[in-house]
C-alpha atoms as a PDB file:
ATOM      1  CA  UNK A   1       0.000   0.000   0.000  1.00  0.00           C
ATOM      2  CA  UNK A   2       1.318   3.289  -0.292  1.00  0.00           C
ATOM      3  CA  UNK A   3       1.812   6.070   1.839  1.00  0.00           C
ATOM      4  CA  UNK A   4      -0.673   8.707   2.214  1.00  0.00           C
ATOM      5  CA  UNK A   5       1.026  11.836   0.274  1.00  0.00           C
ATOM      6  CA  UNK A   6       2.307  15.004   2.727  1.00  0.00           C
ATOM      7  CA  UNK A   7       2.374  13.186   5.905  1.00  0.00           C
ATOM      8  CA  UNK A   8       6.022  12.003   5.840  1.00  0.00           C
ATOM      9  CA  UNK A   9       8.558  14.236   7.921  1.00  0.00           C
ATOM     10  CA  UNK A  10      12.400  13.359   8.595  1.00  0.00           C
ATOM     11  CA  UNK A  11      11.190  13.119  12.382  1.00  0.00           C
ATOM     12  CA  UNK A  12      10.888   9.520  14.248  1.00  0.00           C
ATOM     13  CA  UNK A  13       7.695   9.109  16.473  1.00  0.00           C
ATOM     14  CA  UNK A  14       5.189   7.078  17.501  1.00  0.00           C
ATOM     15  CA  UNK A  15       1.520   7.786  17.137  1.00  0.00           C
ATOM     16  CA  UNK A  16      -0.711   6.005  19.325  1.00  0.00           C
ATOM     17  CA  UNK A  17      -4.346   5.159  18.997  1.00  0.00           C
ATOM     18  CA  UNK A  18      -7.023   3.799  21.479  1.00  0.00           C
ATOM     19  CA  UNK A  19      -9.479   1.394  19.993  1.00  0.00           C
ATOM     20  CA  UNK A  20     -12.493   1.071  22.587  1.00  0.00           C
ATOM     21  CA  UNK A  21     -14.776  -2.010  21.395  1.00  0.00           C
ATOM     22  CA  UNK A  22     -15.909  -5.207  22.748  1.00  0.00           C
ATOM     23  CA  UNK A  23     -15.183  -6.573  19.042  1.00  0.00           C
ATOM     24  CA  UNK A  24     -12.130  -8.631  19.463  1.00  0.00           C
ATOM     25  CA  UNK A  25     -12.073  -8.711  15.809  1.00  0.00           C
ATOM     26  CA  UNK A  26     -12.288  -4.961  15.580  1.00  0.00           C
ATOM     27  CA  UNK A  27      -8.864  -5.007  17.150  1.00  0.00           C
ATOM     28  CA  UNK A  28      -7.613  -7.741  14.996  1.00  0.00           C
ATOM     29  CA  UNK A  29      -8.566  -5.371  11.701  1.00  0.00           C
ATOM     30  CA  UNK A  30      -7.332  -2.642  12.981  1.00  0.00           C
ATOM     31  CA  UNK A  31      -3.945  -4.120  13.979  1.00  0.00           C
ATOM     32  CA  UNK A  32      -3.574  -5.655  10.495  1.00  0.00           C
ATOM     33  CA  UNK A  33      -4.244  -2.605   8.952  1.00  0.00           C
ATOM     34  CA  UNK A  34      -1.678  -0.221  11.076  1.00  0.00           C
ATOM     35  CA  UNK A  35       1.267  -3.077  10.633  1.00  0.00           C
ATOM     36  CA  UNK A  36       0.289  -4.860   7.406  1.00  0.00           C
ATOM     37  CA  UNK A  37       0.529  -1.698   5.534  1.00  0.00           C
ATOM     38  CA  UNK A  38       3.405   0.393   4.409  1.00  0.00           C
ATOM     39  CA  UNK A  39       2.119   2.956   6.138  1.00  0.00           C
ATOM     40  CA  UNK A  40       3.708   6.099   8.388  1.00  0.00           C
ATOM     41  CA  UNK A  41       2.562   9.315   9.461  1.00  0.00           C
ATOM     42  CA  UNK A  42       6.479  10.264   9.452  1.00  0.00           C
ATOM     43  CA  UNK A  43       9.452   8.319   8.278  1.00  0.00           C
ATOM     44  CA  UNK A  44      10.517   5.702  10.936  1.00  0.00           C
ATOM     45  CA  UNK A  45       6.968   6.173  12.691  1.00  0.00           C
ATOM     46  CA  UNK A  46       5.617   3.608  14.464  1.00  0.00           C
ATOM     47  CA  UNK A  47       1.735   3.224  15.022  1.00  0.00           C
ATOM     48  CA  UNK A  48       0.631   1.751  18.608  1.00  0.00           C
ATOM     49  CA  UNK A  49      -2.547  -0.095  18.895  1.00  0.00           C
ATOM     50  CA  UNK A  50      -3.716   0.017  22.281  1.00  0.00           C
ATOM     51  CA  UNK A  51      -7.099  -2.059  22.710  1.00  0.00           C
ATOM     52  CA  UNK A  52      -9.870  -1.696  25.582  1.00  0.00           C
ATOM     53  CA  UNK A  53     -12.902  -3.624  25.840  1.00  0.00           C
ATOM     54  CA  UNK A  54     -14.938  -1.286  28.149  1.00  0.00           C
ATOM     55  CA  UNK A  55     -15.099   2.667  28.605  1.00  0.00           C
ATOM     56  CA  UNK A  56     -13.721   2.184  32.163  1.00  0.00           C
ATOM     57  CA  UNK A  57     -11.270   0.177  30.930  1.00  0.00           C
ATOM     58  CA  UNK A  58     -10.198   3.216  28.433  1.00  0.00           C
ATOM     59  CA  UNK A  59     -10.412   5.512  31.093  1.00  0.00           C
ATOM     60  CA  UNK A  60      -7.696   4.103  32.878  1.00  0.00           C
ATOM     61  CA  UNK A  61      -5.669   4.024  29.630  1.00  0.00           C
ATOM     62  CA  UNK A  62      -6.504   7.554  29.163  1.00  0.00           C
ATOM     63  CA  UNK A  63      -5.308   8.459  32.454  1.00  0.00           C
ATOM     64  CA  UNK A  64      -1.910   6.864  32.171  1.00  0.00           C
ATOM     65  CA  UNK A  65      -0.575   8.359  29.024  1.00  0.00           C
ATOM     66  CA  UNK A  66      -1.553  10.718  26.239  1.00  0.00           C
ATOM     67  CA  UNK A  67      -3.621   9.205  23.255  1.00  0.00           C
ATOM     68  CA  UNK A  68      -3.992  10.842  20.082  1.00  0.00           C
ATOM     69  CA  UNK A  69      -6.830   9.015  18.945  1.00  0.00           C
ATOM     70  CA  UNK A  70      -9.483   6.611  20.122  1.00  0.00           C
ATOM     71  CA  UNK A  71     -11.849   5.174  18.284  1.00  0.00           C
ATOM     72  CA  UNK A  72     -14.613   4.099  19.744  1.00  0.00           C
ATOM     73  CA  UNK A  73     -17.601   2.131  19.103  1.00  0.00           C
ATOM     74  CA  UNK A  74     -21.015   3.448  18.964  1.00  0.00           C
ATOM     75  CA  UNK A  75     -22.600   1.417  21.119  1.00  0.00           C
ATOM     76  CA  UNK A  76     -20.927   0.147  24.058  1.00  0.00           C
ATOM     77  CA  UNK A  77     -22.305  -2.185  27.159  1.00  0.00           C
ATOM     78  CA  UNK A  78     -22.492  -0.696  29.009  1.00  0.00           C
ATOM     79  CA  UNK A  79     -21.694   3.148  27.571  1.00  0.00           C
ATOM     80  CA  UNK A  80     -21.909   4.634  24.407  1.00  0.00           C
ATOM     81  CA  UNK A  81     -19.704   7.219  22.257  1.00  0.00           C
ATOM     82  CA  UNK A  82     -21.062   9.782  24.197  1.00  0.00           C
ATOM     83  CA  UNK A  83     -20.048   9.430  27.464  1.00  0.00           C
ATOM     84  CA  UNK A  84     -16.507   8.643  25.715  1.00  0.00           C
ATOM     85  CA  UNK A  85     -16.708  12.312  24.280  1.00  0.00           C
ATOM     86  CA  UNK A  86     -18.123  13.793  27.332  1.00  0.00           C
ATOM     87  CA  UNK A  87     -14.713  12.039  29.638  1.00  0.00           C
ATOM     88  CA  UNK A  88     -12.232  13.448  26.815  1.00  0.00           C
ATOM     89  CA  UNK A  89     -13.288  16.405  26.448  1.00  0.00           C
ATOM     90  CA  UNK A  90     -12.113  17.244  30.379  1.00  0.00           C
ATOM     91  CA  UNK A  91      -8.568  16.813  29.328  1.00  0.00           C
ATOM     92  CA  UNK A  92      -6.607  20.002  28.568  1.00  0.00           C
ATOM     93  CA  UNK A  93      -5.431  18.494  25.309  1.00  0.00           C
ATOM     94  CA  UNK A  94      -8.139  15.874  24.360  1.00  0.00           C
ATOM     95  CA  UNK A  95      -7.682  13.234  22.386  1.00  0.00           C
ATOM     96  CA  UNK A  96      -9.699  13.377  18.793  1.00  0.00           C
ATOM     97  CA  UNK A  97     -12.626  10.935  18.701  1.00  0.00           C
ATOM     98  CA  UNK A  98     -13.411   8.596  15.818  1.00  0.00           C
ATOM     99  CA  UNK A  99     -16.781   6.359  16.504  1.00  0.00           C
ATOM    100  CA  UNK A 100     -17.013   3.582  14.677  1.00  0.00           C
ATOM    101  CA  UNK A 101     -20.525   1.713  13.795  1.00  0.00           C
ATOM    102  CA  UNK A 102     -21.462  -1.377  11.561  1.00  0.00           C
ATOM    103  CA  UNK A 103     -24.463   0.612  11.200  1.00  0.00           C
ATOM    104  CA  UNK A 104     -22.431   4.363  10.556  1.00  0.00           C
ATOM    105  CA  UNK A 105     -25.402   5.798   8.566  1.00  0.00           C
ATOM    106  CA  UNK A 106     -25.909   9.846   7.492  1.00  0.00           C
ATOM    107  CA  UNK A 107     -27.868  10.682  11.236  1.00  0.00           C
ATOM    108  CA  UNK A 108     -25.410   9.069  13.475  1.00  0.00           C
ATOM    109  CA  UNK A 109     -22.518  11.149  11.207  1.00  0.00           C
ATOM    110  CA  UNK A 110     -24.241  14.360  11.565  1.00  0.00           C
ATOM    111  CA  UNK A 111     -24.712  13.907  15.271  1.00  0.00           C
ATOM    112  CA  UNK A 112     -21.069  12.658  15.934  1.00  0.00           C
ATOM    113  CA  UNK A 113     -19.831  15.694  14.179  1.00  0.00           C
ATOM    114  CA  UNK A 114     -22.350  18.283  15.817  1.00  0.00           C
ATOM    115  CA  UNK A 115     -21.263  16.803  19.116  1.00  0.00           C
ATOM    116  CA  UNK A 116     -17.597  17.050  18.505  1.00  0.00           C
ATOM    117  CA  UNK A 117     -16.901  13.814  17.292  1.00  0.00           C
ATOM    118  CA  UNK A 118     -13.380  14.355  14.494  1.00  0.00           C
ATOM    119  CA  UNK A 119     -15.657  11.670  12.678  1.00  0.00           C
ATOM    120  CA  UNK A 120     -17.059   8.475  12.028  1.00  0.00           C
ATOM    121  CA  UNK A 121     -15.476   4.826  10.373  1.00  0.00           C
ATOM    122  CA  UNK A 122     -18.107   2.478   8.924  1.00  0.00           C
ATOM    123  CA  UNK A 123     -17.462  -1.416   9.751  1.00  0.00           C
ATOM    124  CA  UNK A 124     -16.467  -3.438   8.739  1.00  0.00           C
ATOM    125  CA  UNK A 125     -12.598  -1.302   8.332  1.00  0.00           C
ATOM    126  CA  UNK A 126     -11.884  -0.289   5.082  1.00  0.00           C
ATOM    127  CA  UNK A 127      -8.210  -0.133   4.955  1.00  0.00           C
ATOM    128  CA  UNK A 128      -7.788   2.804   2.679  1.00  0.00           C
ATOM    129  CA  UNK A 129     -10.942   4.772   4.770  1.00  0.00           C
ATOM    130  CA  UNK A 130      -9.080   3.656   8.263  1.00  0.00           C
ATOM    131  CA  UNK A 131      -5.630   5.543   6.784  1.00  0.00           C
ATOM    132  CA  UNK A 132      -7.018   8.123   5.319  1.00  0.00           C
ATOM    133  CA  UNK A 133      -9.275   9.266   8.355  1.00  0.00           C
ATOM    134  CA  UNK A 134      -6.721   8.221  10.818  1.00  0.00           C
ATOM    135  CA  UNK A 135      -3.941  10.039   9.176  1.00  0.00           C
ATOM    136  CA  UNK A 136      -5.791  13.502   8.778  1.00  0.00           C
ATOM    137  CA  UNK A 137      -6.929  12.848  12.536  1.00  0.00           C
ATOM    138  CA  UNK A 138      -3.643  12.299  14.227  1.00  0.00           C
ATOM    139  CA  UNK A 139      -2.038  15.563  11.817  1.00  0.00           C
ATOM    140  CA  UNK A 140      -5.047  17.572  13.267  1.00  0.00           C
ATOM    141  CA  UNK A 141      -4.310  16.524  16.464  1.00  0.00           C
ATOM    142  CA  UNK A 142      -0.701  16.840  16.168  1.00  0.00           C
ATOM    143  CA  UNK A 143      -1.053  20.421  15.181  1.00  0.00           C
ATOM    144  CA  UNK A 144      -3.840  21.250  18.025  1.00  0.00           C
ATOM    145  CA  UNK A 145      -1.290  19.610  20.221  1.00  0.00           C
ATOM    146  CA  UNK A 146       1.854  22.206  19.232  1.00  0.00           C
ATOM    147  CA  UNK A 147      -0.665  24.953  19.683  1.00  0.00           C
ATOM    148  CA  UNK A 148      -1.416  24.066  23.127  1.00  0.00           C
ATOM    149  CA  UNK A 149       2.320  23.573  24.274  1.00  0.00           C
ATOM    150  CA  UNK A 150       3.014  26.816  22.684  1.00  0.00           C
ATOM    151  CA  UNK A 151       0.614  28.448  24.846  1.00  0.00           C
ATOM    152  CA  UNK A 152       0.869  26.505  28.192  1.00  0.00           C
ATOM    153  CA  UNK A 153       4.423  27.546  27.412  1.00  0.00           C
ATOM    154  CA  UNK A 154       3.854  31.286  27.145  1.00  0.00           C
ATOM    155  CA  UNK A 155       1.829  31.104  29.999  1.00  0.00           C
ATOM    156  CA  UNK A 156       4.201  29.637  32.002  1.00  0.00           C
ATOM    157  CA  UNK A 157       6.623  32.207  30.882  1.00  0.00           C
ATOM    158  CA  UNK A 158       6.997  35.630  32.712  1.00  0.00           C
ATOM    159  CA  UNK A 159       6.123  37.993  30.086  1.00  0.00           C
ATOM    160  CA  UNK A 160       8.045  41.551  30.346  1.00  0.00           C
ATOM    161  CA  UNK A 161       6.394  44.024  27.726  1.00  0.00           C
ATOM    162  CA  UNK A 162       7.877  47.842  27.907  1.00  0.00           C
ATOM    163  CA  UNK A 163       4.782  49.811  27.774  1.00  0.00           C
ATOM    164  CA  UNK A 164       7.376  52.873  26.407  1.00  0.00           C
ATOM    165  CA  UNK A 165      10.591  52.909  25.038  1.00  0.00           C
ATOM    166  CA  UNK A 166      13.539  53.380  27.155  1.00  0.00           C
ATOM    167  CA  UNK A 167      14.806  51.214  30.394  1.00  0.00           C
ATOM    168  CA  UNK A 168      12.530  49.266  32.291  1.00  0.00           C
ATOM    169  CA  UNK A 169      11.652  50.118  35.987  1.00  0.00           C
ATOM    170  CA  UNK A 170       8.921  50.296  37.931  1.00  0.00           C
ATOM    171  CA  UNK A 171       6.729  52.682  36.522  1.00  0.00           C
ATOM    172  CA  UNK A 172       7.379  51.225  32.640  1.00  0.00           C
ATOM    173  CA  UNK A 173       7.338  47.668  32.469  1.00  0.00           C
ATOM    174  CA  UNK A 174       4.326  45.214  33.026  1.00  0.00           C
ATOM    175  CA  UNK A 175       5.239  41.487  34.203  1.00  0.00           C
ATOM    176  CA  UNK A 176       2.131  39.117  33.734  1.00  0.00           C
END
């Protein structure tokens, strides 16, 4: 298979993904498709396939380590997508959400999207459809992710601005 075209870099990293289903075999698919393929989001990437079987399960994942991705099914036992969304979207730099449904029809899309969903993979996988939503997912989040650390880094940085020209002192120079 080849690889998706601008999503190579010279970096190495590993992109991680959270697959939340009760489907063994959704794993399996997904697995074969990551590793099977000659596919990288960078040159010398990696992909990690991290299954759960439950939402508390992922939770605890979640909690652990930073994911990128999860993709979830639609309808879990018990849970559903939602209450996936509604637990990632606490974290300061949530993880995109990707719901997958054997029955992924035009009303569960629009809903998924309107409720923040990134979007929504029809089963069984397609490999091409898994790669190409995937891949535009984890660049997404990968760029939402730089943004963040650029400004939980400028916050965490005492600004000095000169309100005039000239040397700083007391009555010129703002430190927030």
């Amino acid at each position: 298979m080849k690889k998706s075209p601008g999503i190579e870099t010279t970096s190495t990293r590993n992109a991680s993904v959270l697959s939340v289903s009760p489907n063994d075999e959704d794993c399996v698919s997904l697995e074969r498709i990551f590793h099977e393929s000659d596919w990288t989001v960078y040159t010398n990437s990696t992909w990690t396939l991290t299954a759960s079987t439950t939402l508390a399960s992922s939770f605890s994942v979640l909690r652990e380590r930073p994911v990128p991705i999860v993709l979830c099914e639609c309808d879990m036992f018990p849970g559903t997508w939602r209450e996936m969304l509604e637990h990632i979207s606490l974290f300061p730099d949530p993880p995109l959400l990707i719901v997958t449904s054997r029955l992924a029809d035009e009303r569960l899309w629009a809903e998924a999207l309107n409720l923040g969903a990134y979007d929504v993979l029809a089963k069984p996988f397609d490999a091409i459809e898994v790669i190409r939503i995937v891949s535009l997912a984890w660049q997404h989040w990968q760029h939402r992710h730089e943004l963040h650390a650029n400004r939980t880094k400028q916050r965490l940085q005492p600004e000095r601005k000169l309100l005039r020209g000239g040397e700083a002192n007391e009555s010129n120079y703002f430190v927030g």
